[in-house]
C-alpha atoms as a PDB file:
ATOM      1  CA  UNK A   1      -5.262 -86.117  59.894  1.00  0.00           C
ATOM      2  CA  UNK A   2      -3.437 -89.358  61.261  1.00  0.00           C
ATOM      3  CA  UNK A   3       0.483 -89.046  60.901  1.00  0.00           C
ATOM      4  CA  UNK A   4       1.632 -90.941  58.036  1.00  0.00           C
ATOM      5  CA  UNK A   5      -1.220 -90.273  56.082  1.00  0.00           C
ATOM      6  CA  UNK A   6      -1.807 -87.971  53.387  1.00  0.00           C
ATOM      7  CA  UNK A   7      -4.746 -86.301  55.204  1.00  0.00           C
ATOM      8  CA  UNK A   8      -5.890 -84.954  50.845  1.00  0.00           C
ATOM      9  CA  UNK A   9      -9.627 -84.557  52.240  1.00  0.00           C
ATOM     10  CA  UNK A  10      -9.239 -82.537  55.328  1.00  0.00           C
ATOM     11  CA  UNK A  11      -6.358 -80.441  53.536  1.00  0.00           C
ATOM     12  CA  UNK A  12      -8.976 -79.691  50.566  1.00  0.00           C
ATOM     13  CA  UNK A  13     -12.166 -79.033  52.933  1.00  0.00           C
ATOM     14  CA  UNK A  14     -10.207 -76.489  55.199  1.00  0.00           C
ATOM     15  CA  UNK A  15     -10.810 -73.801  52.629  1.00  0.00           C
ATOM     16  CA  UNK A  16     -14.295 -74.898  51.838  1.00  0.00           C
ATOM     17  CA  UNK A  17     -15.208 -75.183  55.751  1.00  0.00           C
ATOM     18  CA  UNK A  18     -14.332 -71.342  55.351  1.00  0.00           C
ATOM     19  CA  UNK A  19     -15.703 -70.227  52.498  1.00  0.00           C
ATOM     20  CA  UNK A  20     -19.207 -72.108  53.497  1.00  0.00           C
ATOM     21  CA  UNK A  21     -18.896 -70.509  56.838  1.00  0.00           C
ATOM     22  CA  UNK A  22     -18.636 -66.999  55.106  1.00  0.00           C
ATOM     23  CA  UNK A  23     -22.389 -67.611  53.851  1.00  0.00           C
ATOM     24  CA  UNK A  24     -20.388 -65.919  50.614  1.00  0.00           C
ATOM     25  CA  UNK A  25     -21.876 -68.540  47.644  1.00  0.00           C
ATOM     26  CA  UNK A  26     -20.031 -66.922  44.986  1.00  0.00           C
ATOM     27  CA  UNK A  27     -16.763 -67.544  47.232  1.00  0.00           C
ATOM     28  CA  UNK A  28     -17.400 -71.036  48.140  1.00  0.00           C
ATOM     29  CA  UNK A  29     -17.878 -71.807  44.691  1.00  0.00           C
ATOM     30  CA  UNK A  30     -14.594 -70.621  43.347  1.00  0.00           C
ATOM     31  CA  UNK A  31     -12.972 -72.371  46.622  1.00  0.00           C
ATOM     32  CA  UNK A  32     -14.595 -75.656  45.463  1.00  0.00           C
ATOM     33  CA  UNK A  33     -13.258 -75.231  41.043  1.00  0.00           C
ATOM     34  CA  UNK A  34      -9.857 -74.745  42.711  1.00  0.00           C
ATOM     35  CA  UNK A  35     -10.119 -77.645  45.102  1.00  0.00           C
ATOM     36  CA  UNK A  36     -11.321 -79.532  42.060  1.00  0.00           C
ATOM     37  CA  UNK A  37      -8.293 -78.555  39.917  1.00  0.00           C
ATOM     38  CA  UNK A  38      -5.969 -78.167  43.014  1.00  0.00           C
ATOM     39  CA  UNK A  39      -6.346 -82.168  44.202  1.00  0.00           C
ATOM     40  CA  UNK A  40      -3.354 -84.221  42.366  1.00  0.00           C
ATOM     41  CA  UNK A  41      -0.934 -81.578  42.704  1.00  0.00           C
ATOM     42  CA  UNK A  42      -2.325 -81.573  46.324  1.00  0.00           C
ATOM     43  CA  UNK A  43      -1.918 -85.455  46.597  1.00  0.00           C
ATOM     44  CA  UNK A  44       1.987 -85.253  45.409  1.00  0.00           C
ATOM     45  CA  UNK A  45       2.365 -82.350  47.685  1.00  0.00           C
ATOM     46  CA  UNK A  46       1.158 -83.822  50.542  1.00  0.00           C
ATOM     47  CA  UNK A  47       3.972 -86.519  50.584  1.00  0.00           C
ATOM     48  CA  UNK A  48       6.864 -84.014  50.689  1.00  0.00           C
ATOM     49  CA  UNK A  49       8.550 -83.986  54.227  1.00  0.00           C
ATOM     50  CA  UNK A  50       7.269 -81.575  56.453  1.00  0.00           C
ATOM     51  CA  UNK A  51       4.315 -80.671  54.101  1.00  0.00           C
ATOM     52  CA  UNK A  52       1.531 -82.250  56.161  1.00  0.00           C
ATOM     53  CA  UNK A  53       2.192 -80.226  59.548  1.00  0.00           C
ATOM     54  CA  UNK A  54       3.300 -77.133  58.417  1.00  0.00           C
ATOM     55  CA  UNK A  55      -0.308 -77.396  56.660  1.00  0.00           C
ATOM     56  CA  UNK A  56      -1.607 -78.349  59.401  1.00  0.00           C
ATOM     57  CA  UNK A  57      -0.198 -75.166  61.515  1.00  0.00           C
ATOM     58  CA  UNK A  58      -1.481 -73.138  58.750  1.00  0.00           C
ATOM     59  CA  UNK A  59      -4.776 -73.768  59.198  1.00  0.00           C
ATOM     60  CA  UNK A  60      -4.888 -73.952  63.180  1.00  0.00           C
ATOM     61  CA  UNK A  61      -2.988 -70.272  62.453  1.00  0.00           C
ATOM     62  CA  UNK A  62      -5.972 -68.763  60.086  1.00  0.00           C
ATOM     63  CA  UNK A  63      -8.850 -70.824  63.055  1.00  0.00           C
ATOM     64  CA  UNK A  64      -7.301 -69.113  65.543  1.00  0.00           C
ATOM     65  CA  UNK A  65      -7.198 -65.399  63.901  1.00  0.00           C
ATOM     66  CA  UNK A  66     -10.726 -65.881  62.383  1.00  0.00           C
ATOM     67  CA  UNK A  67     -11.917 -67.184  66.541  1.00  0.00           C
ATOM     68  CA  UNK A  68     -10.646 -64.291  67.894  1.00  0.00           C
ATOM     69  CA  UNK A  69     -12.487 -62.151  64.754  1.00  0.00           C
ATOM     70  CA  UNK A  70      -9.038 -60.362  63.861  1.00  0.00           C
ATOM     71  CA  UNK A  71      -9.647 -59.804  60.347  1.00  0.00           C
ATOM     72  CA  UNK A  72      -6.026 -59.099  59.549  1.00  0.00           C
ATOM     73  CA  UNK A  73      -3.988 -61.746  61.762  1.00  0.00           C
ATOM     74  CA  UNK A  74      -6.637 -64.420  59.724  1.00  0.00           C
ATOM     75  CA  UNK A  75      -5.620 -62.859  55.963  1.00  0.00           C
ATOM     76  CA  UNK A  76      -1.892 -62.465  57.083  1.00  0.00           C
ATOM     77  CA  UNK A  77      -1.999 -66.192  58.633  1.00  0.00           C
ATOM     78  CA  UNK A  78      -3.658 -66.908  55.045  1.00  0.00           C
ATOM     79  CA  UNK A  79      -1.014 -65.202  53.256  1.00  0.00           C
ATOM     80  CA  UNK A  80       1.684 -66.941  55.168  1.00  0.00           C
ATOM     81  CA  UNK A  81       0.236 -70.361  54.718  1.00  0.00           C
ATOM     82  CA  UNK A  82      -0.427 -70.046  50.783  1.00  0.00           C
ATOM     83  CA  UNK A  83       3.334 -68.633  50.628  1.00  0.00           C
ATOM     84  CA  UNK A  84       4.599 -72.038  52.254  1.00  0.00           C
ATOM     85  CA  UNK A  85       2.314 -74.141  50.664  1.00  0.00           C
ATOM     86  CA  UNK A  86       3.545 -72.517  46.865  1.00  0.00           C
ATOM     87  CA  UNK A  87       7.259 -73.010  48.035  1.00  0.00           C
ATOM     88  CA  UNK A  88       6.875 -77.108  48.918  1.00  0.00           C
ATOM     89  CA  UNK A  89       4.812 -76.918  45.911  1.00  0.00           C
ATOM     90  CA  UNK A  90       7.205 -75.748  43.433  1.00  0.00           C
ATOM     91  CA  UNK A  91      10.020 -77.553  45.259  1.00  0.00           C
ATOM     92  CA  UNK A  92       8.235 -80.958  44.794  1.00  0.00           C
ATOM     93  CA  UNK A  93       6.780 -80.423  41.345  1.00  0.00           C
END
């Protein structure tokens, strides 16, 4: 993600890169509906200050917990970053 830019397709193929990884086809599948119905409100949310790098530490958060194989850091670092991402969400919408 350059700074300045939106960074919509890496933000929506996080998740994806995940759920492919998981070799779980039933879970990549629901990953990709929501990414479907998840991209405008994505693309406005993207713009709000602050929205693109605390994203960004999200995901380098859940990486780093899934690396190490600690099954609960990765879902709490999950939980964390949907929590923040809802808040900017409902704050810009």
């Amino acid at each position: 993600m350059r700074e300045g830019e939106p960074g919509i397709e890496e933000d929506s193929e996080f998740p994806c890169s995940i759920a492919l990884a998981s070799n779980n086809s039933p879970i990549l599948k629901v990953v990709n509906v929501l990414a479907d119905l998840l991209r405008e409100t994505r693309k406005r949310s993207l713009q709000a200050e602050g929205r693109q790098k605390k994203s960004l530490a999200g995901h380098r958060r859940i990486l780093a917990a899934l690396k190490q194989g600690d099954d609960a850091a990765a879902e709490a670092a999950m939980r964390r970053h949907l929590q923040e991402m809802e808040t900017i969400v409902r704050e810009k919408i």
